[in-house]
PDB file of N, CA and C in Angstrom:
ATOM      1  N   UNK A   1       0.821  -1.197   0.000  1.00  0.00           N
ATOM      2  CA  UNK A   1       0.000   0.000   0.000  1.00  0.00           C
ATOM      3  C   UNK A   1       0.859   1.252   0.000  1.00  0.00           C
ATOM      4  N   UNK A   2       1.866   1.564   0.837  1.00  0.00           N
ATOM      5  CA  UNK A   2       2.735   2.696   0.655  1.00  0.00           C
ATOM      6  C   UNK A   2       3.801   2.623  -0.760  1.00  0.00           C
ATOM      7  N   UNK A   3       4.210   1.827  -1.358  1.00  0.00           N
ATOM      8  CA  UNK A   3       4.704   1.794  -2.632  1.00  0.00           C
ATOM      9  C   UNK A   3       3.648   2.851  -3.690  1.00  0.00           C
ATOM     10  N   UNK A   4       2.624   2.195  -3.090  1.00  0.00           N
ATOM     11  CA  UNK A   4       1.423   2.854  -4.736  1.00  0.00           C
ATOM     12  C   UNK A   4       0.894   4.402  -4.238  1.00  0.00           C
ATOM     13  N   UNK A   5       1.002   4.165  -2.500  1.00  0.00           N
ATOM     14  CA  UNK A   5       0.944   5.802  -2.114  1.00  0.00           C
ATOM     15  C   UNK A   5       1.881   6.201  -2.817  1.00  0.00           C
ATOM     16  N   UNK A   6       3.228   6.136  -2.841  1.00  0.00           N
ATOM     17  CA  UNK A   6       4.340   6.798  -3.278  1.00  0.00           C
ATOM     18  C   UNK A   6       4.102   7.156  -4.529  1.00  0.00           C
ATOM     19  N   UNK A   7       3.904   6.126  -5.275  1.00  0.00           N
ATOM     20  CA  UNK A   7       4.171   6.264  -6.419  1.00  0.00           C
ATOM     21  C   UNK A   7       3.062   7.612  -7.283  1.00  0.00           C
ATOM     22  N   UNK A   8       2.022   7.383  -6.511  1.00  0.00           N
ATOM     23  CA  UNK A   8       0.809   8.252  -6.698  1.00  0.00           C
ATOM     24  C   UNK A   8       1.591   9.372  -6.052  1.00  0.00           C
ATOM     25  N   UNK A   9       2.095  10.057  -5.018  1.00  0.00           N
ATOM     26  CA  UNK A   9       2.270  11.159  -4.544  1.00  0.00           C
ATOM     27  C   UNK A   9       3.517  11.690  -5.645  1.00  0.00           C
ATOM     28  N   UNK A  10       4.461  10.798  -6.061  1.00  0.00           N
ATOM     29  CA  UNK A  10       5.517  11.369  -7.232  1.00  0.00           C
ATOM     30  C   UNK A  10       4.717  11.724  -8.141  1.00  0.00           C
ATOM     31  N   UNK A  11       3.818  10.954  -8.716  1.00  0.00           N
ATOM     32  CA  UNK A  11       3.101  11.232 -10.063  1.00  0.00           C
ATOM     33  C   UNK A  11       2.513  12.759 -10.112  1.00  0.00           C
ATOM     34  N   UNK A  12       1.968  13.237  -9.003  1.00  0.00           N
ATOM     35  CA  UNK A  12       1.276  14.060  -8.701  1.00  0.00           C
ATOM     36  C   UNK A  12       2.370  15.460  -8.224  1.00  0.00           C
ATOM     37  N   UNK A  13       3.792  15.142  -7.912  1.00  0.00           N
ATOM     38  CA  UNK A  13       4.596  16.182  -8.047  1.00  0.00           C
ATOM     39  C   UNK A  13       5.180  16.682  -9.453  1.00  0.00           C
ATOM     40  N   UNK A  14       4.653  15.254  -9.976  1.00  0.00           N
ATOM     41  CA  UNK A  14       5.347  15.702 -11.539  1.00  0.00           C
ATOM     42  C   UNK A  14       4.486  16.546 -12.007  1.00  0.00           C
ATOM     43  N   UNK A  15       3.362  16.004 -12.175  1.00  0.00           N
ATOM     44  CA  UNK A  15       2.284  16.706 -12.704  1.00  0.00           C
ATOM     45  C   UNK A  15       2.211  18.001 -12.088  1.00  0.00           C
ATOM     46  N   UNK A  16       2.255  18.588 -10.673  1.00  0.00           N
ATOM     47  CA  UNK A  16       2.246  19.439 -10.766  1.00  0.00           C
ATOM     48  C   UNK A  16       3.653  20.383 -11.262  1.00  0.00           C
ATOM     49  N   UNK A  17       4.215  20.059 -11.539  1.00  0.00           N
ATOM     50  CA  UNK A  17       5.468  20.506 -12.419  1.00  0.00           C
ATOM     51  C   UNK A  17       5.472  20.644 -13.151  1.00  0.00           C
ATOM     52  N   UNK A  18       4.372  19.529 -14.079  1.00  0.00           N
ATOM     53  CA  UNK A  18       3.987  20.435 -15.526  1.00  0.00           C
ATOM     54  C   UNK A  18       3.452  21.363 -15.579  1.00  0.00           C
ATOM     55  N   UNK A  19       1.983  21.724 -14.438  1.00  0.00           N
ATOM     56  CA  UNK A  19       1.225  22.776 -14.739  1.00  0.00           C
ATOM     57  C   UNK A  19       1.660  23.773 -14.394  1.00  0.00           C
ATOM     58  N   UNK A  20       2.631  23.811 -13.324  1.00  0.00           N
ATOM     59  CA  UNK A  20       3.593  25.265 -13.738  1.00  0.00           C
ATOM     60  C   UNK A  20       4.390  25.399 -14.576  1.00  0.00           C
ATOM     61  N   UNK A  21       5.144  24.629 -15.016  1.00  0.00           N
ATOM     62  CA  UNK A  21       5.882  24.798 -16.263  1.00  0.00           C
ATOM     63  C   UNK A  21       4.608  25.010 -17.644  1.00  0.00           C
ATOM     64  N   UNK A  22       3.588  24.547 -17.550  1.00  0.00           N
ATOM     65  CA  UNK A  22       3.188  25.584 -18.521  1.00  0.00           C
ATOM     66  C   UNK A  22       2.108  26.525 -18.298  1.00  0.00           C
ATOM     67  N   UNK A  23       2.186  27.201 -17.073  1.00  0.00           N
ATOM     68  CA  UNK A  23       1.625  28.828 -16.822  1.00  0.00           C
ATOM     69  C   UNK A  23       2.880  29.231 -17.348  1.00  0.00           C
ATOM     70  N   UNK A  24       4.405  28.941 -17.338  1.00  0.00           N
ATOM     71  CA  UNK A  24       5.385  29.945 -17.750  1.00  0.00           C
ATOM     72  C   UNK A  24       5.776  29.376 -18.836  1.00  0.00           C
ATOM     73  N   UNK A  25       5.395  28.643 -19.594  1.00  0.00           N
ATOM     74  CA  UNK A  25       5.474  28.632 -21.261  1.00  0.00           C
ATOM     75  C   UNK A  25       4.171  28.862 -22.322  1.00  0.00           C
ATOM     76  N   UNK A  26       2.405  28.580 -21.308  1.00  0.00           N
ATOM     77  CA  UNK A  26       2.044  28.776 -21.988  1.00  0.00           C
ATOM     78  C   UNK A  26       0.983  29.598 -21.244  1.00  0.00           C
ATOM     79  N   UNK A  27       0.799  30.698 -20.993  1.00  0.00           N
ATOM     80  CA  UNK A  27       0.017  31.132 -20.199  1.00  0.00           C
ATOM     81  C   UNK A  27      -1.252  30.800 -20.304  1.00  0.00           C
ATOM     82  N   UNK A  28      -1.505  31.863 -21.357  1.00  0.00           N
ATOM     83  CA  UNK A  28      -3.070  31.421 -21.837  1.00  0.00           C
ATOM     84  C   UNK A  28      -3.777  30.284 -22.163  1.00  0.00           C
ATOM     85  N   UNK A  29      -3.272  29.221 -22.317  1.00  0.00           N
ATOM     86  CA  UNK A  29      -3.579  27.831 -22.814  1.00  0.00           C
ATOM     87  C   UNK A  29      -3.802  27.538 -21.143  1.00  0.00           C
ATOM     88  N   UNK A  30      -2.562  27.729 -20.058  1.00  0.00           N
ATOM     89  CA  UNK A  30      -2.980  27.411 -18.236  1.00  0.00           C
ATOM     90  C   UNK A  30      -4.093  27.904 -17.915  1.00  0.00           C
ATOM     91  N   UNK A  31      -3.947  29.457 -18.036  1.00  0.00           N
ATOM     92  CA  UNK A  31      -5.194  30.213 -17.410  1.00  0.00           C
ATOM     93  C   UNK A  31      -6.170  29.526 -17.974  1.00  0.00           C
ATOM     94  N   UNK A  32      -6.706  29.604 -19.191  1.00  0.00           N
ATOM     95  CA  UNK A  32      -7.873  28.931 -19.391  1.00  0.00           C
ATOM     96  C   UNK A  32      -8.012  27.435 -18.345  1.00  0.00           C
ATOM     97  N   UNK A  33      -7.363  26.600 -18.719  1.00  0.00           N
ATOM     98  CA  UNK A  33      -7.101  25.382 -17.731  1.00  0.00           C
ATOM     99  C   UNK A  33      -6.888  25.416 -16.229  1.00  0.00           C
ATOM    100  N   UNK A  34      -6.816  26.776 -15.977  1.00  0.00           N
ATOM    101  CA  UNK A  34      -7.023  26.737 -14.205  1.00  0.00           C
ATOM    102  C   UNK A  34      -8.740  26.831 -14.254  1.00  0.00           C
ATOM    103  N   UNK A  35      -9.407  27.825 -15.386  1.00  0.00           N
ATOM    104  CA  UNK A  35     -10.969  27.786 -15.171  1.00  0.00           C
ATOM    105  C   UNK A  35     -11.178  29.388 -14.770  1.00  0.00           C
ATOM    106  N   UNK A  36      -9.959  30.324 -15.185  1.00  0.00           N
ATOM    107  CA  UNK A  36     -10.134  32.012 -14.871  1.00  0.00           C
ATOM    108  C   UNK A  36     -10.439  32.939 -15.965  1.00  0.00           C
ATOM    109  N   UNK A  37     -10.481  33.623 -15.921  1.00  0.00           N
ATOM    110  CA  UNK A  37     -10.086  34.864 -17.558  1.00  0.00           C
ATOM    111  C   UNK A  37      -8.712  35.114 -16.803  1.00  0.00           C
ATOM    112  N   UNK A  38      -8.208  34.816 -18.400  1.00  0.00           N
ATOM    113  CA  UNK A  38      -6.892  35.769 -18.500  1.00  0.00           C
ATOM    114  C   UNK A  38      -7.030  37.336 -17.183  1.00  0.00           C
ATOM    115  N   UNK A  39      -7.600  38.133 -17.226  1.00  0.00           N
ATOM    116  CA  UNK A  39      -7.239  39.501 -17.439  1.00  0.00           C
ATOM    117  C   UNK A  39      -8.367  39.509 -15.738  1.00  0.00           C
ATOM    118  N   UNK A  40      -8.254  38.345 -14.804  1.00  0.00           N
ATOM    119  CA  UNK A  40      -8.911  38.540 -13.765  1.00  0.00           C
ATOM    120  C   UNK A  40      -7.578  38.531 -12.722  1.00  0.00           C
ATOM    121  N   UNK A  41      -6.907  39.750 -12.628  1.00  0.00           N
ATOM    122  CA  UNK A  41      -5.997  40.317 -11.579  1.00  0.00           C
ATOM    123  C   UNK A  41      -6.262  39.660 -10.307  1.00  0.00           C
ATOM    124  N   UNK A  42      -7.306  39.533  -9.348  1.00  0.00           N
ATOM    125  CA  UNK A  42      -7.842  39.020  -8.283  1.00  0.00           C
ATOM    126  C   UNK A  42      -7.308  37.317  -8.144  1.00  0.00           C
ATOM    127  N   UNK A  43      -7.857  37.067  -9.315  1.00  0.00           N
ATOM    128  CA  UNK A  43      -7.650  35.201  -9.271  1.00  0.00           C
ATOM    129  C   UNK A  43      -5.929  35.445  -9.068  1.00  0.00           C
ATOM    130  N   UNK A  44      -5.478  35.929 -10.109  1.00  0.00           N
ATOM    131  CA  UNK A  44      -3.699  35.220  -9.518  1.00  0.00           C
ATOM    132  C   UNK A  44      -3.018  35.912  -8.338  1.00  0.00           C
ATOM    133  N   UNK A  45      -3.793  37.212  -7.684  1.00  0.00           N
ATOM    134  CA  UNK A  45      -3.333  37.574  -6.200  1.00  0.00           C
ATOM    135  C   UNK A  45      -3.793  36.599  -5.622  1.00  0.00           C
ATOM    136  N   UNK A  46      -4.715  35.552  -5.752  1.00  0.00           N
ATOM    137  CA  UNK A  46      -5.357  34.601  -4.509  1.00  0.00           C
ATOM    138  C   UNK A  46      -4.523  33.611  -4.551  1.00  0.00           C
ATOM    139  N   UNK A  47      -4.063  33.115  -5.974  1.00  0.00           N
ATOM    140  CA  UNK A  47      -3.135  32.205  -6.869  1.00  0.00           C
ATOM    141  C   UNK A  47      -2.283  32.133  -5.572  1.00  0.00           C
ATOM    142  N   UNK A  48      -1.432  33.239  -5.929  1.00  0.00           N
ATOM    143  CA  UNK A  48      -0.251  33.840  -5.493  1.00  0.00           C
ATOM    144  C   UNK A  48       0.084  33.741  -3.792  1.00  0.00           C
ATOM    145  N   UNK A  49      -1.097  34.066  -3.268  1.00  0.00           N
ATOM    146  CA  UNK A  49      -1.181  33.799  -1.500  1.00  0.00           C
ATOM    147  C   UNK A  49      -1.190  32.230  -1.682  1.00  0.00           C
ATOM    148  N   UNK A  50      -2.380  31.592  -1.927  1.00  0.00           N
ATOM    149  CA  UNK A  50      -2.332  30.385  -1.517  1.00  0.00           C
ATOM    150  C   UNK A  50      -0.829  29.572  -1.796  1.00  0.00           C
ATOM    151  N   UNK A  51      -0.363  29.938  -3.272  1.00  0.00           N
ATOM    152  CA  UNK A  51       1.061  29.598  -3.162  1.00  0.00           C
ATOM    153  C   UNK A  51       2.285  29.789  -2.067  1.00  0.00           C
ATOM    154  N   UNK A  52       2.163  31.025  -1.449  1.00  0.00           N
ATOM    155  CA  UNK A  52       3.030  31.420  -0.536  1.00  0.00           C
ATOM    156  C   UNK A  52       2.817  30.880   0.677  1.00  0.00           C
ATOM    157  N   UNK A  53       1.455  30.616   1.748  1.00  0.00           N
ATOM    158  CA  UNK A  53       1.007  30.183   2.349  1.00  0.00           C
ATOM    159  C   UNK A  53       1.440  28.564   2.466  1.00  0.00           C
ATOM    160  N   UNK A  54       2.010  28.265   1.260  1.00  0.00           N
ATOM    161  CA  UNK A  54       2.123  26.483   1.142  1.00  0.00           C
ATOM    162  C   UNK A  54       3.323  26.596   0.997  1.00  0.00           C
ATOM    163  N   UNK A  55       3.934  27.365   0.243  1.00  0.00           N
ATOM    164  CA  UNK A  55       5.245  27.566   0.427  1.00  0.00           C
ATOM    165  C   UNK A  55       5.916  27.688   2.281  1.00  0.00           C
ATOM    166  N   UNK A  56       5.526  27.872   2.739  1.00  0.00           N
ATOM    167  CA  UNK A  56       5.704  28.587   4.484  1.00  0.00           C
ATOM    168  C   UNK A  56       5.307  27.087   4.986  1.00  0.00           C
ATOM    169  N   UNK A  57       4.132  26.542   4.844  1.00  0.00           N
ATOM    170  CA  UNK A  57       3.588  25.433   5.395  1.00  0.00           C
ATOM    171  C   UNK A  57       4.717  24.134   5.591  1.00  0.00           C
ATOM    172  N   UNK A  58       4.596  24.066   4.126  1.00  0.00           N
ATOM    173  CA  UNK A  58       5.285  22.966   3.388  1.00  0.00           C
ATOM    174  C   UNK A  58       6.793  22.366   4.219  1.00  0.00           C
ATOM    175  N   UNK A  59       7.640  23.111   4.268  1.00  0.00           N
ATOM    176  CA  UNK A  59       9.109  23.092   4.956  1.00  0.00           C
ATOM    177  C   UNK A  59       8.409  22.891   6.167  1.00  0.00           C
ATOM    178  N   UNK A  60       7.614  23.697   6.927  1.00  0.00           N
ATOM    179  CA  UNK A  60       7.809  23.418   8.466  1.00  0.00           C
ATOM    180  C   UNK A  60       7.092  22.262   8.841  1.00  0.00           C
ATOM    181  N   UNK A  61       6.695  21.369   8.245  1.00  0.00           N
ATOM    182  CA  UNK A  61       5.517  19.954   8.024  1.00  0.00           C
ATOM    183  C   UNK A  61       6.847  18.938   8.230  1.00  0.00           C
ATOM    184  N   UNK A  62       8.289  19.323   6.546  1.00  0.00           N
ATOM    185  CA  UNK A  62       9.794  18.732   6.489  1.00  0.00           C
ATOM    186  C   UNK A  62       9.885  18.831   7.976  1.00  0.00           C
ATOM    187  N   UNK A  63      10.403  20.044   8.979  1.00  0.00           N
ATOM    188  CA  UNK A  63      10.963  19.929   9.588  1.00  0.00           C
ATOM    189  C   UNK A  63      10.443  19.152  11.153  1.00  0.00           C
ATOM    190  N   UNK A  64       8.889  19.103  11.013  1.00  0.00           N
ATOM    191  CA  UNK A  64       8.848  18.451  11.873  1.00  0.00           C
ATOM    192  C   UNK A  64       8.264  16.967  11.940  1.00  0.00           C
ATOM    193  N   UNK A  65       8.940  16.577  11.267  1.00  0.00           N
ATOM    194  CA  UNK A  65       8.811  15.057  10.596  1.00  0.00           C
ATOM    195  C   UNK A  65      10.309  14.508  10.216  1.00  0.00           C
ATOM    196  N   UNK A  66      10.577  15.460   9.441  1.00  0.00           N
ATOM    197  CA  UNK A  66      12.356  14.539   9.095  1.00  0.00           C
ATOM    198  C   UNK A  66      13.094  15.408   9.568  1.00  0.00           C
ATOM    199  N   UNK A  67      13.084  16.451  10.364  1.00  0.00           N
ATOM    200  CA  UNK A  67      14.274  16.907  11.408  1.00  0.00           C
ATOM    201  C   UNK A  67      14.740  18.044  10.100  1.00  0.00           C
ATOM    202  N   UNK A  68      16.040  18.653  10.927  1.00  0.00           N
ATOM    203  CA  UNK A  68      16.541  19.948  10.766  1.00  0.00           C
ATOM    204  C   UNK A  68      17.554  19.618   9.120  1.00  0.00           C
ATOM    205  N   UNK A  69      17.917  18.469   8.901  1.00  0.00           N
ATOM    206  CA  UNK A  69      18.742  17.551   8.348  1.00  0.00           C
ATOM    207  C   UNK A  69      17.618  18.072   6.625  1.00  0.00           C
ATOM    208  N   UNK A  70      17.143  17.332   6.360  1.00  0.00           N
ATOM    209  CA  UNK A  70      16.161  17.012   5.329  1.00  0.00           C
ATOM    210  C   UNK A  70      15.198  18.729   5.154  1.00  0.00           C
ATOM    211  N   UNK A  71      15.027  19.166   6.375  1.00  0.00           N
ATOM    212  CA  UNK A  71      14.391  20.537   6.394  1.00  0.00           C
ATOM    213  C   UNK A  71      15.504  21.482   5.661  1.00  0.00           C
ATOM    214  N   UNK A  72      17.023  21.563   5.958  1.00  0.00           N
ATOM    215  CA  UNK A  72      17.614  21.978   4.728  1.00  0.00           C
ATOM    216  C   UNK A  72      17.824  22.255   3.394  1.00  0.00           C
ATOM    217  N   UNK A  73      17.387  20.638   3.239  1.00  0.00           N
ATOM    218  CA  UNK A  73      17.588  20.499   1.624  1.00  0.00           C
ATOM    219  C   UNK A  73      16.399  20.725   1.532  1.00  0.00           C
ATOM    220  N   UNK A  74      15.210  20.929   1.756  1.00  0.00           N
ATOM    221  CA  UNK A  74      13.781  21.442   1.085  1.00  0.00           C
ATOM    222  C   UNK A  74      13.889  23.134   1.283  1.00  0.00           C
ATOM    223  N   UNK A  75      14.966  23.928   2.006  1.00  0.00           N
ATOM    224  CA  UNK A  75      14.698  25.174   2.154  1.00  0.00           C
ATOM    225  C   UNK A  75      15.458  25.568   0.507  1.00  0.00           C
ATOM    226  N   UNK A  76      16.753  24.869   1.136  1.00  0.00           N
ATOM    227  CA  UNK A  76      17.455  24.788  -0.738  1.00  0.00           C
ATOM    228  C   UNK A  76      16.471  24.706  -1.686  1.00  0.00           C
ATOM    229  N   UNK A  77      15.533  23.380  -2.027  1.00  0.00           N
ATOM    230  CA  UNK A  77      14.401  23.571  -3.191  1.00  0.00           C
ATOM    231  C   UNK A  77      13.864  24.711  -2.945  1.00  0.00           C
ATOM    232  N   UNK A  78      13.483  25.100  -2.118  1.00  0.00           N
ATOM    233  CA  UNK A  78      12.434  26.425  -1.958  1.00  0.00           C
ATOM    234  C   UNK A  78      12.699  27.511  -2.996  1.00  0.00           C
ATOM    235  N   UNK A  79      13.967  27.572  -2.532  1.00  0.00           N
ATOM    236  CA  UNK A  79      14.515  28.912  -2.817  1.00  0.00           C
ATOM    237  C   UNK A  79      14.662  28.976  -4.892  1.00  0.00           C
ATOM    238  N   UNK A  80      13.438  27.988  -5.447  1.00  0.00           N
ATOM    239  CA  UNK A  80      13.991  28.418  -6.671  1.00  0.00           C
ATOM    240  C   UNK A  80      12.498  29.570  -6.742  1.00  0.00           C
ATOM    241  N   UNK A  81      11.906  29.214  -5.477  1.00  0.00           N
ATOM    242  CA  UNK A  81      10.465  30.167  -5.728  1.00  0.00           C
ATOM    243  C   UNK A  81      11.322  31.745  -6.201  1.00  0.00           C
ATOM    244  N   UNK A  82      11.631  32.233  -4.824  1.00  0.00           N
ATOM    245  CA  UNK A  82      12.247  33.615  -5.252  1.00  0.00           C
ATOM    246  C   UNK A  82      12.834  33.782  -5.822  1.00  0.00           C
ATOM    247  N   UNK A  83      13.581  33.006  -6.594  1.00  0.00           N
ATOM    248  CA  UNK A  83      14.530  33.033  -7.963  1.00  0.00           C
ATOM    249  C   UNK A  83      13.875  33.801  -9.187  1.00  0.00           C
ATOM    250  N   UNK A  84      12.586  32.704  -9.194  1.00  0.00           N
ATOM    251  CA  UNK A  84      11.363  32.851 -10.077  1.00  0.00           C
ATOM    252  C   UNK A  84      10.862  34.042  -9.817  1.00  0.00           C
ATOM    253  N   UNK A  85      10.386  34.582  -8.453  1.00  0.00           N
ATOM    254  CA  UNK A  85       9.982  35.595  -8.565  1.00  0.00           C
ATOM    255  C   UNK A  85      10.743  36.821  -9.433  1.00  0.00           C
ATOM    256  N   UNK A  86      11.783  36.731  -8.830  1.00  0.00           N
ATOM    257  CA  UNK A  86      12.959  37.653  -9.090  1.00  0.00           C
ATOM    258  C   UNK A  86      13.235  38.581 -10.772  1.00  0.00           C
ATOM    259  N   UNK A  87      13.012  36.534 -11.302  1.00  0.00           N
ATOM    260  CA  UNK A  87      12.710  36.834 -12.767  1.00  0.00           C
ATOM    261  C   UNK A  87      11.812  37.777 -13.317  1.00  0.00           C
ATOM    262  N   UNK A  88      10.558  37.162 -12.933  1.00  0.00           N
ATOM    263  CA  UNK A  88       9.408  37.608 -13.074  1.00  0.00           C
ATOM    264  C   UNK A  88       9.308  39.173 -12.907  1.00  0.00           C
ATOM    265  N   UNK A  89       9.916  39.601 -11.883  1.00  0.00           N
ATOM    266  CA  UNK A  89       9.656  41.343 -11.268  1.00  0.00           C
ATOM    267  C   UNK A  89      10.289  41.959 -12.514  1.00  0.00           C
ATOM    268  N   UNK A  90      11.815  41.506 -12.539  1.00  0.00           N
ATOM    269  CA  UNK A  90      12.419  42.315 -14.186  1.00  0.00           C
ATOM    270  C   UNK A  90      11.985  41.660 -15.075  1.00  0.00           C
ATOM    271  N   UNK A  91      11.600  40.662 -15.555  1.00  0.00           N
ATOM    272  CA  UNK A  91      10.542  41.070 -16.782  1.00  0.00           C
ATOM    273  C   UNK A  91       9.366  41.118 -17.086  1.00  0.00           C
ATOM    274  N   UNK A  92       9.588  42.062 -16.275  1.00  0.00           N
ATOM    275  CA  UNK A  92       7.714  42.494 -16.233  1.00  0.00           C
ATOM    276  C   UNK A  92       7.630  44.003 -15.776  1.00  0.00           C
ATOM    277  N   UNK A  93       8.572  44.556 -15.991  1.00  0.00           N
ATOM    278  CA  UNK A  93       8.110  45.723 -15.745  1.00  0.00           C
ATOM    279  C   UNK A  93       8.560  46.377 -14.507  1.00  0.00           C
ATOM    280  N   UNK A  94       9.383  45.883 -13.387  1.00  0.00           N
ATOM    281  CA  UNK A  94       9.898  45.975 -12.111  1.00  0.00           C
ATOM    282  C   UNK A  94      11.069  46.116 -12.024  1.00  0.00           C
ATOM    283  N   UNK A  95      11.740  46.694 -10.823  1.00  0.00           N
ATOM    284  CA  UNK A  95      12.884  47.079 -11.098  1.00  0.00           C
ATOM    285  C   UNK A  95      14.100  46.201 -10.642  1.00  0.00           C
ATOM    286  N   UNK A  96      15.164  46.122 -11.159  1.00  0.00           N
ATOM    287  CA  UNK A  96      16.246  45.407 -10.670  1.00  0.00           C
ATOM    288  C   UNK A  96      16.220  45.613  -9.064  1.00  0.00           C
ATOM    289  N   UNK A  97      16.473  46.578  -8.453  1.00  0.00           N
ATOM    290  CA  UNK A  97      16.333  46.533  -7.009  1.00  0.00           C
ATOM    291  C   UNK A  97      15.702  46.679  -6.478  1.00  0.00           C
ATOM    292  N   UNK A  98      13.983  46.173  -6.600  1.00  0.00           N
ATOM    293  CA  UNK A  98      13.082  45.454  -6.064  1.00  0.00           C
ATOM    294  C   UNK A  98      13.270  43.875  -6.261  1.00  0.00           C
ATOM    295  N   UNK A  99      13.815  43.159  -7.650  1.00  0.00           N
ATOM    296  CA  UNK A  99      14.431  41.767  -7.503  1.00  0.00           C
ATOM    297  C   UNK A  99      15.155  41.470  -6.529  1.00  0.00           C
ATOM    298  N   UNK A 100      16.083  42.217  -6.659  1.00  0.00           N
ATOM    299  CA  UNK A 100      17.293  41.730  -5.448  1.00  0.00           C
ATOM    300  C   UNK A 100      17.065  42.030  -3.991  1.00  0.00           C
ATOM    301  N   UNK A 101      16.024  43.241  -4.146  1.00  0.00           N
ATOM    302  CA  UNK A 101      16.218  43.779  -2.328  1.00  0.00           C
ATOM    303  C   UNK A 101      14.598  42.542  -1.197  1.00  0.00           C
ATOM    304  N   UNK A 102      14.441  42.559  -2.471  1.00  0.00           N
ATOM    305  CA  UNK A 102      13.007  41.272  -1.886  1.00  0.00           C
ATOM    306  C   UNK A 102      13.430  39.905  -2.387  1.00  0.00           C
ATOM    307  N   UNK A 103      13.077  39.608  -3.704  1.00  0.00           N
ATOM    308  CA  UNK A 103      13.034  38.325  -4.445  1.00  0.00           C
ATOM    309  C   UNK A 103      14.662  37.433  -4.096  1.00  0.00           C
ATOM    310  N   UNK A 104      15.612  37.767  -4.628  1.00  0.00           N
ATOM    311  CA  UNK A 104      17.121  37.301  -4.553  1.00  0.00           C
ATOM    312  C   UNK A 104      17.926  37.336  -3.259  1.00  0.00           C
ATOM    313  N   UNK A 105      17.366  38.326  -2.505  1.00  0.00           N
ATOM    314  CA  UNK A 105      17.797  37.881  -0.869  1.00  0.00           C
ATOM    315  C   UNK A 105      16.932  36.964  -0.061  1.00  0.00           C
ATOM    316  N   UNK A 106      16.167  37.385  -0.674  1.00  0.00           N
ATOM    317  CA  UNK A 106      15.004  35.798   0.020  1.00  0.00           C
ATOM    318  C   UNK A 106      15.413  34.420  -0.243  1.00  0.00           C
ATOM    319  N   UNK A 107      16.108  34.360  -1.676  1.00  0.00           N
ATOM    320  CA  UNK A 107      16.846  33.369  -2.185  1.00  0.00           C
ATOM    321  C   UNK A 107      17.658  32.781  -1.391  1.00  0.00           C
ATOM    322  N   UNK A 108      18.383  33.682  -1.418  1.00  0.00           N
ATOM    323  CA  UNK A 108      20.036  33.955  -0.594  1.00  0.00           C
ATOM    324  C   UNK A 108      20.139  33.289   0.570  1.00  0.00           C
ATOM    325  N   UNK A 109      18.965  33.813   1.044  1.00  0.00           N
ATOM    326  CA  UNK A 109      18.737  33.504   2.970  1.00  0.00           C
ATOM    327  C   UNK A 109      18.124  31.949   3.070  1.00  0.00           C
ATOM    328  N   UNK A 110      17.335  31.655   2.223  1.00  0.00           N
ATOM    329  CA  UNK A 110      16.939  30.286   2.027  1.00  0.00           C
ATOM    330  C   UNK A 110      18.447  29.296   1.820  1.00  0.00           C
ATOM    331  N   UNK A 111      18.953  29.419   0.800  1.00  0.00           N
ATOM    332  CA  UNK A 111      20.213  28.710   0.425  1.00  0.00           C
ATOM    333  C   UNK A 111      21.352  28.403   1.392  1.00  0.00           C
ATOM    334  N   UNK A 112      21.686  29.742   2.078  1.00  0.00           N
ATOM    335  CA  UNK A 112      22.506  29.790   3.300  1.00  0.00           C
ATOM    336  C   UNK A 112      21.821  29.302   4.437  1.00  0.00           C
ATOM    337  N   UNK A 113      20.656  29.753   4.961  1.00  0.00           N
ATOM    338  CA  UNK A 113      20.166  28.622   5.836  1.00  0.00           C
ATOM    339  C   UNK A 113      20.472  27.271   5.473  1.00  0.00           C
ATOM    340  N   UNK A 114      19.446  27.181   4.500  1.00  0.00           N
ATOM    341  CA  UNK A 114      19.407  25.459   3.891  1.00  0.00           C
ATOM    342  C   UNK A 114      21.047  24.759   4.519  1.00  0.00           C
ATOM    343  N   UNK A 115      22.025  25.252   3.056  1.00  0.00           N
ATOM    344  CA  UNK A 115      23.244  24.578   3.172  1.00  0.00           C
ATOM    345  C   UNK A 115      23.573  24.155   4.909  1.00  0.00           C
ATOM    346  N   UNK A 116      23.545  25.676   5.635  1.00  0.00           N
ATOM    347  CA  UNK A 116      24.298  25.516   7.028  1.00  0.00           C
ATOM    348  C   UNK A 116      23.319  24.056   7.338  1.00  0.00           C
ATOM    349  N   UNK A 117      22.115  23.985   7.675  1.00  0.00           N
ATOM    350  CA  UNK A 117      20.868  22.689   7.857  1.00  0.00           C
ATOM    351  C   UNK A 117      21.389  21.362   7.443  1.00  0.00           C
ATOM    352  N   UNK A 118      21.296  21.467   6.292  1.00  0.00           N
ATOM    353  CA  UNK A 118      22.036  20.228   5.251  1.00  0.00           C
ATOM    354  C   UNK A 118      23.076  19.527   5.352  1.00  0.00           C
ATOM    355  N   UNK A 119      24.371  20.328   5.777  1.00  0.00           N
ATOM    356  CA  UNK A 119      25.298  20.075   5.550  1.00  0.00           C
ATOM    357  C   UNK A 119      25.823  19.862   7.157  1.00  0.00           C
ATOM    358  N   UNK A 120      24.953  20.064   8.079  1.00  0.00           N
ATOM    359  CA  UNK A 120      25.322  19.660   9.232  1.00  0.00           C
ATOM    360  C   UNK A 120      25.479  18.413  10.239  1.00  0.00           C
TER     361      UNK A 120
END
């Protein structure tokens, strides 16, 4: 029974890996497929919280289940969120030092936590 859990819970990380990988290759083809209009501002601020909210969740669930060890290396994954963001702010209209002074130190601080975690 936990093999086919597994295997079902990978399947379901992949998948969701596709459907973000194609909000950022194909927008409009996602949006439609999330079930929004394009041009409803509201839906991807809610998007956007509930993402962050799980983002925050997610690691502290790691850490108190597989310890400080394993909670590392998921702060490391984390950190490609603000990467992404980062992207996103300069091309789109935002400024380089709003990337870096929010998005890329958020990075930063994730990674250097993480490693010190990880590697301990």
């Amino acid at each position: 029974m936990s093999t086919a859990a597994l295997i079902v819970a990978v399947a379901g990380c992949l998948f969701i890996l596709f459907i973000g990988a194609r909000f950022l290759i194909a927008p409009t083809v996602a949006t439609a497929g999330f079930g929004v209009a394009e041009d409803r501002r509201r839906a991807f601020t809610s998007i956007k919280g509930v993402r962050d909210v799980t983002s925050g969740v997610v690691p502290l669930v790691v850490l108190l289940f597989a310890g400080p060890h394993v909670f590392g290396w998921a702060l490391i994954a984390a950190a490609i969120t603000p990467v992404g963001d980062a992207v996103i702010v300069v091309t789109n209209g935002g400024t380089v030092r709003q990337a870096i002074g929010v998005h890329a130190s958020t990075a930063a601080v994730l990674v250097i936590a993480g490693l010190v975690l990880a590697l301990a």
